[in-house]
Protein backbone atom coordinates (compact mmCIF):
# COMPACT_ATOMS: atom_id res chain seq x y z
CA UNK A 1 -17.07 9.56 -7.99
CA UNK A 2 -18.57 8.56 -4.16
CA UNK A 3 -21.03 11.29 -4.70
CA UNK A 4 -22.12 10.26 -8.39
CA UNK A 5 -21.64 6.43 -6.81
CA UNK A 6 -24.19 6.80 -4.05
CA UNK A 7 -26.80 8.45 -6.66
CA UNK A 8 -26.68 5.13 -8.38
CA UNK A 9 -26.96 3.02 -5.77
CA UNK A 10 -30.44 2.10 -4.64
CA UNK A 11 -31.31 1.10 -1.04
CA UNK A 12 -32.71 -2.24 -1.99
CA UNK A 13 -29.12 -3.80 -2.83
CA UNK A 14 -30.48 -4.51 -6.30
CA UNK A 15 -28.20 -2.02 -8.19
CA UNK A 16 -24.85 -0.76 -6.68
CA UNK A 17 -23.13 2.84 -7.80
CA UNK A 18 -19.73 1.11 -8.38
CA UNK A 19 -18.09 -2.26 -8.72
CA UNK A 20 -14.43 -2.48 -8.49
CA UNK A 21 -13.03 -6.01 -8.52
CA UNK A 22 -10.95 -7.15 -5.34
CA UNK A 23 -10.35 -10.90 -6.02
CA UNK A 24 -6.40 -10.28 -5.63
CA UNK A 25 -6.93 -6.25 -6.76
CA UNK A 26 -4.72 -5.66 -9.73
CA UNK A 27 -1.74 -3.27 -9.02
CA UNK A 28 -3.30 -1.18 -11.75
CA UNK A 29 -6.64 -0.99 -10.09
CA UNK A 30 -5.18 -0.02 -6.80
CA UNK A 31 -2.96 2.16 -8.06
CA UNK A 32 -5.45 4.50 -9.26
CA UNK A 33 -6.28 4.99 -5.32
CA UNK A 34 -2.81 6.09 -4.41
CA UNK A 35 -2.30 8.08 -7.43
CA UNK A 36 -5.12 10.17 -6.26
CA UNK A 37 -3.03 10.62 -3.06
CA UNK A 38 -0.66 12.23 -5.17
CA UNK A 39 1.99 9.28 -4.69
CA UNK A 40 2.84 5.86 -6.36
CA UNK A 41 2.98 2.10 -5.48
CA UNK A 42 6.51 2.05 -7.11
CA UNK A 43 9.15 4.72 -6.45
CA UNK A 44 11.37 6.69 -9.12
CA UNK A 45 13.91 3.52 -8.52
CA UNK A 46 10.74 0.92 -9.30
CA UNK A 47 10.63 -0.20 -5.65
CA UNK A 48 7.30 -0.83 -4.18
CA UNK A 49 6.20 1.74 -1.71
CA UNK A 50 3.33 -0.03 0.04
CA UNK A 51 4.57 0.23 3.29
CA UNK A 52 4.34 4.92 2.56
CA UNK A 53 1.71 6.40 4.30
CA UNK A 54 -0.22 7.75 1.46
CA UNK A 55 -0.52 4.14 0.08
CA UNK A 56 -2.36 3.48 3.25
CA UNK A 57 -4.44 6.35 2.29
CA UNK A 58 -5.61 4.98 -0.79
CA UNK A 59 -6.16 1.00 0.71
CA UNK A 60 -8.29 3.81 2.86
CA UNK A 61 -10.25 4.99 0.35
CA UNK A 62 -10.77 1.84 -1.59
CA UNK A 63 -11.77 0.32 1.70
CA UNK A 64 -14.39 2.89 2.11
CA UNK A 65 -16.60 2.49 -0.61
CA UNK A 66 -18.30 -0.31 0.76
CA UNK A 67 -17.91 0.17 4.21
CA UNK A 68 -18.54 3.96 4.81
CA UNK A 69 -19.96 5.16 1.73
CA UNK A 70 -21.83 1.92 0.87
CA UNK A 71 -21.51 2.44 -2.83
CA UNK A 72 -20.61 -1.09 -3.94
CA UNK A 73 -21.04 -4.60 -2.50
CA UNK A 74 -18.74 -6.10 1.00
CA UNK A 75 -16.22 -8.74 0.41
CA UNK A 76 -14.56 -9.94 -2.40
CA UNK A 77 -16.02 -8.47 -5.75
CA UNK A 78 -14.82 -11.41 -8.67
CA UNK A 79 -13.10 -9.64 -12.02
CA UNK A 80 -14.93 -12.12 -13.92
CA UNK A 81 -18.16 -11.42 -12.84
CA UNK A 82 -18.17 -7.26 -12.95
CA UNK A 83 -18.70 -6.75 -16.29
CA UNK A 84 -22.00 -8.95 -16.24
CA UNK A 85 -22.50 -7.30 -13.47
CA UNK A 86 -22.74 -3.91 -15.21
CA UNK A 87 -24.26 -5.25 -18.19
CA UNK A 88 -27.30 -7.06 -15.97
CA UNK A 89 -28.09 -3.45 -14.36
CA UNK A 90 -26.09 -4.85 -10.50
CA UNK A 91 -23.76 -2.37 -10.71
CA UNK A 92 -24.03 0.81 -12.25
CA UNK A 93 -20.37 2.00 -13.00
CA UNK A 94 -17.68 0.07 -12.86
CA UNK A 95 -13.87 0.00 -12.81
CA UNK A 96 -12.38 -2.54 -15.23
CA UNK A 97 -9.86 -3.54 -18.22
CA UNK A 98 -10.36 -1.64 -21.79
CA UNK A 99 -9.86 -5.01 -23.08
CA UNK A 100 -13.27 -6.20 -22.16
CA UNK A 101 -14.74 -2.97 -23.33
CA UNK A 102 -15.72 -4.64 -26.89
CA UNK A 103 -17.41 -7.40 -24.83
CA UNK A 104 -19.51 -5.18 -22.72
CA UNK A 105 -20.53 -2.42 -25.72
CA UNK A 106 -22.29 -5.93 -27.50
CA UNK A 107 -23.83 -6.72 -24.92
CA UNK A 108 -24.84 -3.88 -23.64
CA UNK A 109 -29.03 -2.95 -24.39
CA UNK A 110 -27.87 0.49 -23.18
CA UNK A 111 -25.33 3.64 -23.88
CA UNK A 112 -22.08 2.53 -22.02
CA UNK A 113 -19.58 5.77 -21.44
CA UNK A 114 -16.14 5.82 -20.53
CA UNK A 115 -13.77 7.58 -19.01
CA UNK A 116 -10.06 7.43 -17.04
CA UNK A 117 -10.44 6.97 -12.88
CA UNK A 118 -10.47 10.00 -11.71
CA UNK A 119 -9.11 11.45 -8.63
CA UNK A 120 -8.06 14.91 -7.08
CA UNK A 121 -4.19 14.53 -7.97
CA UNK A 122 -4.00 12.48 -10.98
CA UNK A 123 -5.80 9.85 -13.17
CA UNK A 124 -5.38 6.43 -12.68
CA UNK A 125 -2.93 3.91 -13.25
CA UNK A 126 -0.05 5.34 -15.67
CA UNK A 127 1.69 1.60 -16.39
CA UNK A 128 1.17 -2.25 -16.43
CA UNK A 129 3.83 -4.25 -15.65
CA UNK A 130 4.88 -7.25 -18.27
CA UNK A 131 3.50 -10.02 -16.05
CA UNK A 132 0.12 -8.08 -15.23
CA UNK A 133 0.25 -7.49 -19.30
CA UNK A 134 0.56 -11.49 -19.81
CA UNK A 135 -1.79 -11.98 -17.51
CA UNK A 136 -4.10 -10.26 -19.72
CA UNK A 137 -3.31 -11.84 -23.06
CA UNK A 138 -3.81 -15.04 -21.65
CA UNK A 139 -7.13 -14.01 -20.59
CA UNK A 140 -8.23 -12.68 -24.16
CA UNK A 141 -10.11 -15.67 -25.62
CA UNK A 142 -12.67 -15.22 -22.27
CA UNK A 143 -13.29 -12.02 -22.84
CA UNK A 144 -14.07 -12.16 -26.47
CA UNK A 145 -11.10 -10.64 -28.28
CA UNK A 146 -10.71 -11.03 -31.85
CA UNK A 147 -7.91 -13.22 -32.63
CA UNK A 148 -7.43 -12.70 -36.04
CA UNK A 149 -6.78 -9.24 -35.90
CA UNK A 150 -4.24 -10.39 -33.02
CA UNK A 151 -2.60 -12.04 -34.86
CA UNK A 152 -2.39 -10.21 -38.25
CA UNK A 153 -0.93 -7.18 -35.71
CA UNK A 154 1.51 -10.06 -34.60
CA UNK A 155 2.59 -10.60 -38.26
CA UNK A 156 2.87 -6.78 -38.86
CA UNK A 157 5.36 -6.49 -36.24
CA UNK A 158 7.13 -9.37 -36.56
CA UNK A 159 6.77 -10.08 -39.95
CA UNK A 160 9.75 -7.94 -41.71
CA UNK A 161 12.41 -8.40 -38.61
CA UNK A 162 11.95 -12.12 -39.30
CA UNK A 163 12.49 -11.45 -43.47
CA UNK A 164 15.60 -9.15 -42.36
CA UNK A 165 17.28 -11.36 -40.48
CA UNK A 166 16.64 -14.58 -42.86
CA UNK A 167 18.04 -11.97 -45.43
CA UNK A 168 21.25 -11.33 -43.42
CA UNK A 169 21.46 -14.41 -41.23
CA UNK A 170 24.76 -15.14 -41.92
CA UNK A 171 26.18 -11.60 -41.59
CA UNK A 172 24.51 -11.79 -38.13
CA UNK A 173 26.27 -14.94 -37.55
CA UNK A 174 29.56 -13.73 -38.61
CA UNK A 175 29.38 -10.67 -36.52
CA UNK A 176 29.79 -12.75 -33.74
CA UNK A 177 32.53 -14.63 -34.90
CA UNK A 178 34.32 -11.44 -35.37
CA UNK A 179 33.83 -9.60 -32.42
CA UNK A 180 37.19 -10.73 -30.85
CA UNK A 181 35.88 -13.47 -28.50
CA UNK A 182 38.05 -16.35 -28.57
């Protein structure tokens, strides 16, 4: 990736090989870094690791780009703005959500490939926790997402537990009247 990244990146400033947000870097983006140490943030026992040397290694590597390899832009790189970024020809790979994938293919006035983040020991981030998850959806009418098919996935899901249990409401009710609580 630093090899393909400094191929891309012209001497002028005017286009960078990568972008990779760091406005309050995402677990998920980071983790892709220490993944390709061949560790985790989180431990087998979901406790955070950040303090294990091979996280350091990958704040390392992520620290690197611009400073050593000077692939992509000092300081703090705003999620918002790296897909237009991208799109507007500053940055010529980046490092973001799927979710604003739809987004960036319109607008787009070139092919736009994708692929996982790739390291020597793994691919990138296996997991999102809930609250990074939430964080997302309530970030979906920025980034263009189509609500109505949101919400007719909603009504799939949630659609026939809702029928079942007005169907057997009061057998649900009754179970707990039975269960030998007094």
């Amino acid at each position: 990736m630093v090899a393909a990244a400094q191929k891309l990146t012209k001497a002028d400033g005017s286009t960078w090989g990568l972008g990779i947000s760091s406005d309050g870097i995402l677990y998920w983006l980071f983790q892709s870094f220490v993944i390709d140490t061949g560790a985790n943030v989180f431990s087998a026992s979901n406790k955070t690791t950040f303090d294990a040397p091979v996280v350091a290694t990958g704040l390392q590597q992520f620290s690197d780009l611009p400073n050593k390899y000077k692939v992509m832009p000092t300081g703090i790189l705003l999620w918002a703005n790296t897909p237009n970024d991208f799109v507007n020809g500053k940055a010529a790979m980046i490092w973001h959500s799927s979710g604003l994938l739809t987004n960036i293919l319109k607008q787009a006035k070139f092919d736009v490939g994708v692929s996982y983040t790739l390291g020597e020991k793994g691919f990138g981030a296996t997991s999102r926790p809930l609250t990074v998850g939430l964080a997302v959806l309530t970030q979906l009418g920025e980034i263009g997402a189509q609500w109505p098919l949101v919400t007719a996935g909603t009504l799939i899901v949630v659609g026939p537990l809702l029928v079942l249990f007005l169907i057997f409401q009061h057998q649900f009710i009754d179970s707990f009247l039975h269960s030998g609580l007094k």
